[in-house]
Protein backbone atom coordinates (compact mmCIF):
# COMPACT_ATOMS: atom_id res chain seq x y z
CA UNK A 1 4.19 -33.90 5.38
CA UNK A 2 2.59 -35.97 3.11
CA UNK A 3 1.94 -35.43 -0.91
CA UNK A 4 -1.49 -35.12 -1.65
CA UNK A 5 -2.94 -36.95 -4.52
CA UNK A 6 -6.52 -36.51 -4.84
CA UNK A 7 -9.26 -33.63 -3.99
CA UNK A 8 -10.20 -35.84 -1.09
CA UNK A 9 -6.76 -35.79 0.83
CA UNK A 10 -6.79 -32.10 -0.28
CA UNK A 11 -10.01 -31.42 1.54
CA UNK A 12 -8.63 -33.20 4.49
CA UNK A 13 -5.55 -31.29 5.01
CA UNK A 14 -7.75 -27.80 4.26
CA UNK A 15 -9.52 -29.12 7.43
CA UNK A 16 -6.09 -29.97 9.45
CA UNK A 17 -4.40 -26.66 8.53
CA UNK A 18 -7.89 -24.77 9.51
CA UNK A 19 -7.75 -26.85 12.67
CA UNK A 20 -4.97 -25.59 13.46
CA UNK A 21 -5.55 -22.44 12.96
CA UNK A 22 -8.69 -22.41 15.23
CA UNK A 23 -5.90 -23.98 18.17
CA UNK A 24 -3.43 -21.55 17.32
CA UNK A 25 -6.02 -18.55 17.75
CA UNK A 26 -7.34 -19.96 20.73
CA UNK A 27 -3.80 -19.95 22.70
CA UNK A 28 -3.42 -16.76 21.22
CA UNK A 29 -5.99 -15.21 22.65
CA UNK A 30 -5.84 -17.30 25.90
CA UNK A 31 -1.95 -15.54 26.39
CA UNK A 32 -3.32 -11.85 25.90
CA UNK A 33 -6.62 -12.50 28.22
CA UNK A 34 -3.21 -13.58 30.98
CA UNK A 35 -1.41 -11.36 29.88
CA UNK A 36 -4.21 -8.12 30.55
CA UNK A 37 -4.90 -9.91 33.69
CA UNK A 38 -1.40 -9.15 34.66
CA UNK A 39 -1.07 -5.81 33.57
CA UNK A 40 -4.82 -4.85 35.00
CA UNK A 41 -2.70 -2.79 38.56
CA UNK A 42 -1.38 -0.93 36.03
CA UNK A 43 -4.03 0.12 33.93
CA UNK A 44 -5.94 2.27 37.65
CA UNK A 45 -2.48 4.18 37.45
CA UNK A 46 -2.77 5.83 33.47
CA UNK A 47 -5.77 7.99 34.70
CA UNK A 48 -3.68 9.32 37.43
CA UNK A 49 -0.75 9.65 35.95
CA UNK A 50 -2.04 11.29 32.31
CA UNK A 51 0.88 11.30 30.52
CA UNK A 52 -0.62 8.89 27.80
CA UNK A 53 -3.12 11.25 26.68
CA UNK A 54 -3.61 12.64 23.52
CA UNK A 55 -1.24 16.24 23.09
CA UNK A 56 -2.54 19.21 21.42
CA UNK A 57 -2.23 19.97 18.00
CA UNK A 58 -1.32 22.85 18.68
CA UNK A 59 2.76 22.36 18.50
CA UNK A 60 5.00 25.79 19.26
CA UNK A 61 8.70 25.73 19.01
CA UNK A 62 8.98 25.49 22.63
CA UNK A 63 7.24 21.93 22.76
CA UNK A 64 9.78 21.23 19.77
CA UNK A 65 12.54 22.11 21.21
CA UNK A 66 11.92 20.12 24.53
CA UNK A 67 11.06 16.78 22.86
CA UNK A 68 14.01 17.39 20.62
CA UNK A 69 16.27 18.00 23.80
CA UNK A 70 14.46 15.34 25.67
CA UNK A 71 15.90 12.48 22.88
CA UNK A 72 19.09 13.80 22.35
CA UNK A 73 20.01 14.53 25.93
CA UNK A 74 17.98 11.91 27.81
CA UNK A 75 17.46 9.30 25.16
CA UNK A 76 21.29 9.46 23.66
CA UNK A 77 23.30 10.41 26.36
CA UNK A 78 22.01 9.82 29.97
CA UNK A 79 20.78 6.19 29.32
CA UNK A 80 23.10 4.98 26.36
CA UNK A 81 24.00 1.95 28.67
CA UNK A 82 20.57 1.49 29.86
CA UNK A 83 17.94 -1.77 28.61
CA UNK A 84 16.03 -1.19 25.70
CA UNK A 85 12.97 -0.89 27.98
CA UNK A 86 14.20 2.02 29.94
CA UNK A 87 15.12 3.89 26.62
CA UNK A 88 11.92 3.27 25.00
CA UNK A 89 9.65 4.45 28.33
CA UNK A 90 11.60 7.59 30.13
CA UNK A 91 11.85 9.71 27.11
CA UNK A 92 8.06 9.10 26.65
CA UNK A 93 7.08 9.62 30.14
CA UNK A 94 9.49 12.84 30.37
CA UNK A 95 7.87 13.83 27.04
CA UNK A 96 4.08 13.80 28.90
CA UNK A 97 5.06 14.94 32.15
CA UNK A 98 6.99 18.31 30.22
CA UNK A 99 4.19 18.47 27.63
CA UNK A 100 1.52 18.50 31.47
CA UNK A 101 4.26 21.21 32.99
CA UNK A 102 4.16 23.51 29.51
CA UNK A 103 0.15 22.93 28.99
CA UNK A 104 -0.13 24.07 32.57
CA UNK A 105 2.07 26.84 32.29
CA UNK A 106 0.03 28.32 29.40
CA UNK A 107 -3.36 28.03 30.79
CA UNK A 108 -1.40 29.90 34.22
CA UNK A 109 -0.32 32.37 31.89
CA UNK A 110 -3.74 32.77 30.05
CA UNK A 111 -5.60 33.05 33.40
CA UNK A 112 -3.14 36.19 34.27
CA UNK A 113 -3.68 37.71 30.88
CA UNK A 114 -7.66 37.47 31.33
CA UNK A 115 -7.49 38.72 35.10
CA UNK A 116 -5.05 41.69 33.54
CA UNK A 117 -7.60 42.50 30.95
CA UNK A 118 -10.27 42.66 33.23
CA UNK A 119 -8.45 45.00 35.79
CA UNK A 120 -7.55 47.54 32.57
CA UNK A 121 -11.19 47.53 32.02
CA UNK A 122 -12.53 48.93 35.15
């Protein structure tokens, strides 16, 4: 790199560095678009899987418990000499799929409450 001296040699290294920029953004952007293009098989299986979706705010002691067991058993114990990949993902997907089982259990439950009700009334 070169010292600049005047406003003129200024101006032209404002319009390298912006240059550059501009290249730098464009292989940027060129590496995600391959990079979704790669991962595109595996975006058809979220919707089928659903363990990405949002959870309820509605947090009881039992889903507290259960992601609280989930990291200290799974995440601590069963893979402490797994990658850092397989650490990062199982937990998570344990934590959806047990958050599915739970949310299903309570709407089970809720359905045999409302039948229950309905057989007291008549």
């Amino acid at each position: 790199m070169t010292k600049i001296n005047n406003y003129e040699e200024l101006l032209a290294e404002r319009k390298r560095v912006e240059a550059n920029i501009v290249e730098q953004r464009l292989t940027l952007k060129a590496g995600l678009q391959d990079i979704k293009e790669k991962l595109q098989p595996f975006m058809y299986l979220l919707p089928i899987l659903n363990i990405f979706k949002k959870n309820d705010t509605n947090h009881s002691l039992m889903s507290a418990a259960t992601s609280v067991g989930i990291d200290l058993f799974v995440g601590q114990k069963l893979l402490s000499k797994a990658g850092w990949f397989t650490r990062l993902f199982v937990p998570m997907i344990l934590k959806g799929v047990s958050s599915i089982m739970m949310r299903n259990k309570k709407k089970s439950s809720s359905d045999e409450s409302l039948v229950d009700a309905r057989l007291r009334e008549n």
